[in-house]
Protein backbone atom coordinates (compact mmCIF):
# COMPACT_ATOMS: atom_id res chain seq x y z
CA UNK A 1 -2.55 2.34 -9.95
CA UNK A 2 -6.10 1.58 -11.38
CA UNK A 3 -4.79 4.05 -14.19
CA UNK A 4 -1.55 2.66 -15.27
CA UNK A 5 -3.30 0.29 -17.75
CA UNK A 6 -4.45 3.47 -19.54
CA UNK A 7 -0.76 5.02 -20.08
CA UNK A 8 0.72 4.21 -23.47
CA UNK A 9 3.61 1.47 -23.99
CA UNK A 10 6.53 4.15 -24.04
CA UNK A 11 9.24 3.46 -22.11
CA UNK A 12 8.66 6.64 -20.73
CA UNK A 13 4.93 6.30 -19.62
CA UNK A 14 6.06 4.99 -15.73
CA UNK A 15 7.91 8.22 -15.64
CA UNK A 16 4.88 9.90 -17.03
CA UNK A 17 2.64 8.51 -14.14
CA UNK A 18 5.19 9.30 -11.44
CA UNK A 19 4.55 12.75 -11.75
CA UNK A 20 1.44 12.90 -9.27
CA UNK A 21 2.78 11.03 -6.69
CA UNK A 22 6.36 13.18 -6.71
CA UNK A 23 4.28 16.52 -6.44
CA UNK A 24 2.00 14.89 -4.16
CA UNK A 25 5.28 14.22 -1.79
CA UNK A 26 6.08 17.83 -2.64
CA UNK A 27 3.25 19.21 -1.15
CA UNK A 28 3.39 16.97 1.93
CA UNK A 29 6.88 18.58 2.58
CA UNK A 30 5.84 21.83 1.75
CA UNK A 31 2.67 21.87 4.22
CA UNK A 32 4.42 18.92 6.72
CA UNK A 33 7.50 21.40 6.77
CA UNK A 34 5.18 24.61 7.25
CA UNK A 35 6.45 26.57 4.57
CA UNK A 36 3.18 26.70 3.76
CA UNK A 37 -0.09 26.25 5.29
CA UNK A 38 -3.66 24.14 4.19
CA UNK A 39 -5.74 22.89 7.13
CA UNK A 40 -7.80 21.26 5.00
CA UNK A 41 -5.01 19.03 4.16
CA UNK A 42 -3.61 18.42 7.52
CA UNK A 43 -7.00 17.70 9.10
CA UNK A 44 -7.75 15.50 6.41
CA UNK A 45 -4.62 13.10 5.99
CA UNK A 46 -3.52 13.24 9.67
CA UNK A 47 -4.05 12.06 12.91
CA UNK A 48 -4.21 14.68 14.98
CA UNK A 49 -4.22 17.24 12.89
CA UNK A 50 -0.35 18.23 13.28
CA UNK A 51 1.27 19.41 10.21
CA UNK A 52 4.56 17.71 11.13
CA UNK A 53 2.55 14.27 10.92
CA UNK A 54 2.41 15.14 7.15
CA UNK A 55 6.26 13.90 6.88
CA UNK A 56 5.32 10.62 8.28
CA UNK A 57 2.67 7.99 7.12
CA UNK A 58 1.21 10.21 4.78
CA UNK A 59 4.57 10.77 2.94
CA UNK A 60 5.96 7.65 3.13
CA UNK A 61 2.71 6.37 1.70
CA UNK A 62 3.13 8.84 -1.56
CA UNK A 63 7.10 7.90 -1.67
CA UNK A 64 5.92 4.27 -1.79
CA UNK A 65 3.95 4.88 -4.39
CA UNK A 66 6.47 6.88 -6.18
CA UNK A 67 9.14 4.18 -5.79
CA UNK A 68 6.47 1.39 -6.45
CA UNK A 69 5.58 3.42 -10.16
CA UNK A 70 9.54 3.62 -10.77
CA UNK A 71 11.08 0.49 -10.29
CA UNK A 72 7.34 -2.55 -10.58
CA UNK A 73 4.88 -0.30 -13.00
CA UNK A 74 2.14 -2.56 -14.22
CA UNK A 75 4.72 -5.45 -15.63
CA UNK A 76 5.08 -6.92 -12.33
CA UNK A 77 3.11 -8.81 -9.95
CA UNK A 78 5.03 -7.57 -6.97
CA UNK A 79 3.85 -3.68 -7.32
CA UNK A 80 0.43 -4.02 -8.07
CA UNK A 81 -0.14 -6.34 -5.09
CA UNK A 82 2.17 -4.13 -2.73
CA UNK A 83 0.06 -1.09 -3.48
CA UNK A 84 -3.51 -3.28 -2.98
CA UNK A 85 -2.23 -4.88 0.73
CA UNK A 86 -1.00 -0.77 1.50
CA UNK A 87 -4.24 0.46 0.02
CA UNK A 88 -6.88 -1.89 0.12
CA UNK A 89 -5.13 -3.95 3.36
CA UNK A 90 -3.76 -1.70 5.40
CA UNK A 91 -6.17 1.39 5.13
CA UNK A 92 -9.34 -0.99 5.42
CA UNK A 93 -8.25 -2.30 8.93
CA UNK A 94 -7.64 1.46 10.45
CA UNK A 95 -11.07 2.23 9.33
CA UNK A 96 -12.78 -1.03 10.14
CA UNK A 97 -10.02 -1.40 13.31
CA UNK A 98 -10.87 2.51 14.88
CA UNK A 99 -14.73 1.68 14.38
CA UNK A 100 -15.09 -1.64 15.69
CA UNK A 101 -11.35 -2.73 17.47
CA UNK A 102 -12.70 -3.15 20.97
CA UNK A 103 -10.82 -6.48 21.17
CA UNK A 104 -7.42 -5.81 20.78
CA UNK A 105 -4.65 -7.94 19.80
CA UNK A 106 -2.68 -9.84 23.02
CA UNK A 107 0.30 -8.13 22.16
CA UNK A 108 -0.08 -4.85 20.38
CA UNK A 109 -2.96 -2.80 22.45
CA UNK A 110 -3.16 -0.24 19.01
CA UNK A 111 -4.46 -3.07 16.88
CA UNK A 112 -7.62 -4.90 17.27
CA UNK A 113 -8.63 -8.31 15.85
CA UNK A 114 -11.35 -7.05 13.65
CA UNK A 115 -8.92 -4.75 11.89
CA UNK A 116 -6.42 -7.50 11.34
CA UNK A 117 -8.84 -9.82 9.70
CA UNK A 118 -10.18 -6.84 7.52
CA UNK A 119 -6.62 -6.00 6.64
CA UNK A 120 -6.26 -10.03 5.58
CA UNK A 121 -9.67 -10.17 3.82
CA UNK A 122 -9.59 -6.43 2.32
CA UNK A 123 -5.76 -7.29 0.97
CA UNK A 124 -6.22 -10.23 -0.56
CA UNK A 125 -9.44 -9.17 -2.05
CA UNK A 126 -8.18 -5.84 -3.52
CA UNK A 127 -4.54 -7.78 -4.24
CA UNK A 128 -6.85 -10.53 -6.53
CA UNK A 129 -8.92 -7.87 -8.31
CA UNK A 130 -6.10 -5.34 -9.20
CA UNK A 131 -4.55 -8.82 -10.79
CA UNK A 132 -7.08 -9.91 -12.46
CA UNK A 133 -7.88 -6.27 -13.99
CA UNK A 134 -3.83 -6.26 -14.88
CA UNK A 135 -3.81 -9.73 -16.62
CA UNK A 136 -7.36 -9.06 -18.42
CA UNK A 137 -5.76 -5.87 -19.93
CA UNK A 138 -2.29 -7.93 -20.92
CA UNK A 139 -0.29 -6.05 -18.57
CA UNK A 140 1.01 -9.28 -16.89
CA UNK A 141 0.15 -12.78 -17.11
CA UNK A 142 -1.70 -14.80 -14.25
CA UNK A 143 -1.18 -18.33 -12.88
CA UNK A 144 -4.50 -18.35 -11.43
CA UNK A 145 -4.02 -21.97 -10.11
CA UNK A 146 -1.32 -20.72 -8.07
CA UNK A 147 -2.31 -17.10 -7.30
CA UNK A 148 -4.68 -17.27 -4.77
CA UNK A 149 -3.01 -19.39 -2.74
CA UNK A 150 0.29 -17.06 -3.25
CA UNK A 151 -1.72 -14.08 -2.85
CA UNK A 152 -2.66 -15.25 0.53
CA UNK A 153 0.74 -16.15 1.93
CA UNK A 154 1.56 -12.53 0.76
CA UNK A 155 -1.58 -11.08 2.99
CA UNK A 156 -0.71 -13.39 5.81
CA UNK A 157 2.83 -12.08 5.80
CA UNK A 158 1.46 -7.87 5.11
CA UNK A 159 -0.99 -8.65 8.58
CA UNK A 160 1.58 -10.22 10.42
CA UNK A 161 4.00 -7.02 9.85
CA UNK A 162 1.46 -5.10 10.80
CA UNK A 163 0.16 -6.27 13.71
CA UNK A 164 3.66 -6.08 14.83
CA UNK A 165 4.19 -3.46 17.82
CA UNK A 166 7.10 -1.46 16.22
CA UNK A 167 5.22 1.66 14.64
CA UNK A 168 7.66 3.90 17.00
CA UNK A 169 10.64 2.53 14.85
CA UNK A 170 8.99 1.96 11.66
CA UNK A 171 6.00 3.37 10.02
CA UNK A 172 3.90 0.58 8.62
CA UNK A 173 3.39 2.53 5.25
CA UNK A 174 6.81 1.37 5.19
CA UNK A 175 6.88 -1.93 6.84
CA UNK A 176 4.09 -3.16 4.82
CA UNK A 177 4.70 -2.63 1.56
CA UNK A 178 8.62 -3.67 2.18
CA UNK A 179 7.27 -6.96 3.34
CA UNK A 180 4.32 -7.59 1.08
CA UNK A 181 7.59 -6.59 -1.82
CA UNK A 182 9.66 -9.01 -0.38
CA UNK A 183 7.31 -12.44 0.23
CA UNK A 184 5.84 -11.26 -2.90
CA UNK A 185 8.72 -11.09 -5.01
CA UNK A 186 9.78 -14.92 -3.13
CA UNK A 187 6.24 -16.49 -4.48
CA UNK A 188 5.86 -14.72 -7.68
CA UNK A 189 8.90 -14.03 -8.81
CA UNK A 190 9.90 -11.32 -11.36
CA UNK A 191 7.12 -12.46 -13.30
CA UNK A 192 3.54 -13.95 -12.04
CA UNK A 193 3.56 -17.82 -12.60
């Protein structure tokens, strides 16, 4: 996402940068489906260490992406946060969650309080530096009066989904951009305000 600033204006540049993320779902299907085989990539982007957990949240994280790149680019607010609370949010509280979730959440025993907050605090911070780097460049135009305060309904809602004890039904590389999409798109708009 970082990079999308650096494509040219062409109508065609968001197809441009969709390449890596289609071959990168490609090669997830390829390994995840064991046509082929890479260790290093299984034990590197999975759980435990499975290649069938390659067609989960590793590949809905790169179709995400993909679909994020398609339809948002860098002209919407909506996108660009999306990817920051999946990125930034949602990967900072497993790391910071798995190292230090001892006290977990009343009613999810998989998620801890300390990776909750550092999903909150890591989402809204990544969200609001993505945006400003987007608006500095001309990309999009930023409200700030209003953003951070929108920016952290739109965390709220991302940690609420996934704290949420439904990762049997739904993956939350899923869940969590869908929702950050949808509260996002409510508060912001087509356009940032």
């Amino acid at each position: 996402m970082a990079s999308w600033p650096l494509f040219s204006n062409s109508t065609q540049a968001r197809y441009f940068a969709a390449v890596v993320p289609f071959l990168n779902s490609v090669r997830l299907l390829t390994y995840g489906l064991r046509l082929s085989t890479d260790e290093a990539l299984v034990k590197s982007v999975t759980r435990e260490g499975k290649p069938e957990e390659l067609l989960r949240g590793p590949l809905y994280y790169v179709l995400v992406l993909l679909f994020t790149v398609l339809v948002f680019w860098r002209e919407s607010p909506i996108g660009i946060v999306s990817l920051s609370m999946m990125s930034g949010g949602d990967g900072f509280a497993d790391i910071v969650g798995r190292r230090y979730g001892s006290a977990k959440l009343p009613f999810n025993d998989k998620k801890s309080w300390i990776g909750s907050i550092s999903m909150f605090i890591s989402g809204f911070l990544l969200s609001a530096i993505m945006l400003f780097y987007f608006s500095s460049l001309g990309c999009i135009h930023v409200s700030w009066e209003e953003a951070f305060g929108k920016l952290a309904l739109v965390a709220l809602a991302a940690t609420a989904v996934e704290c949420i004890p439904v990762t049997d039904v739904v993956d939350d590389n899923i869940s969590v951009p869908l929702a950050t999409m949808l509260v996002a798109f409510l508060l912001f708009g087509s356009n940032t305000q």
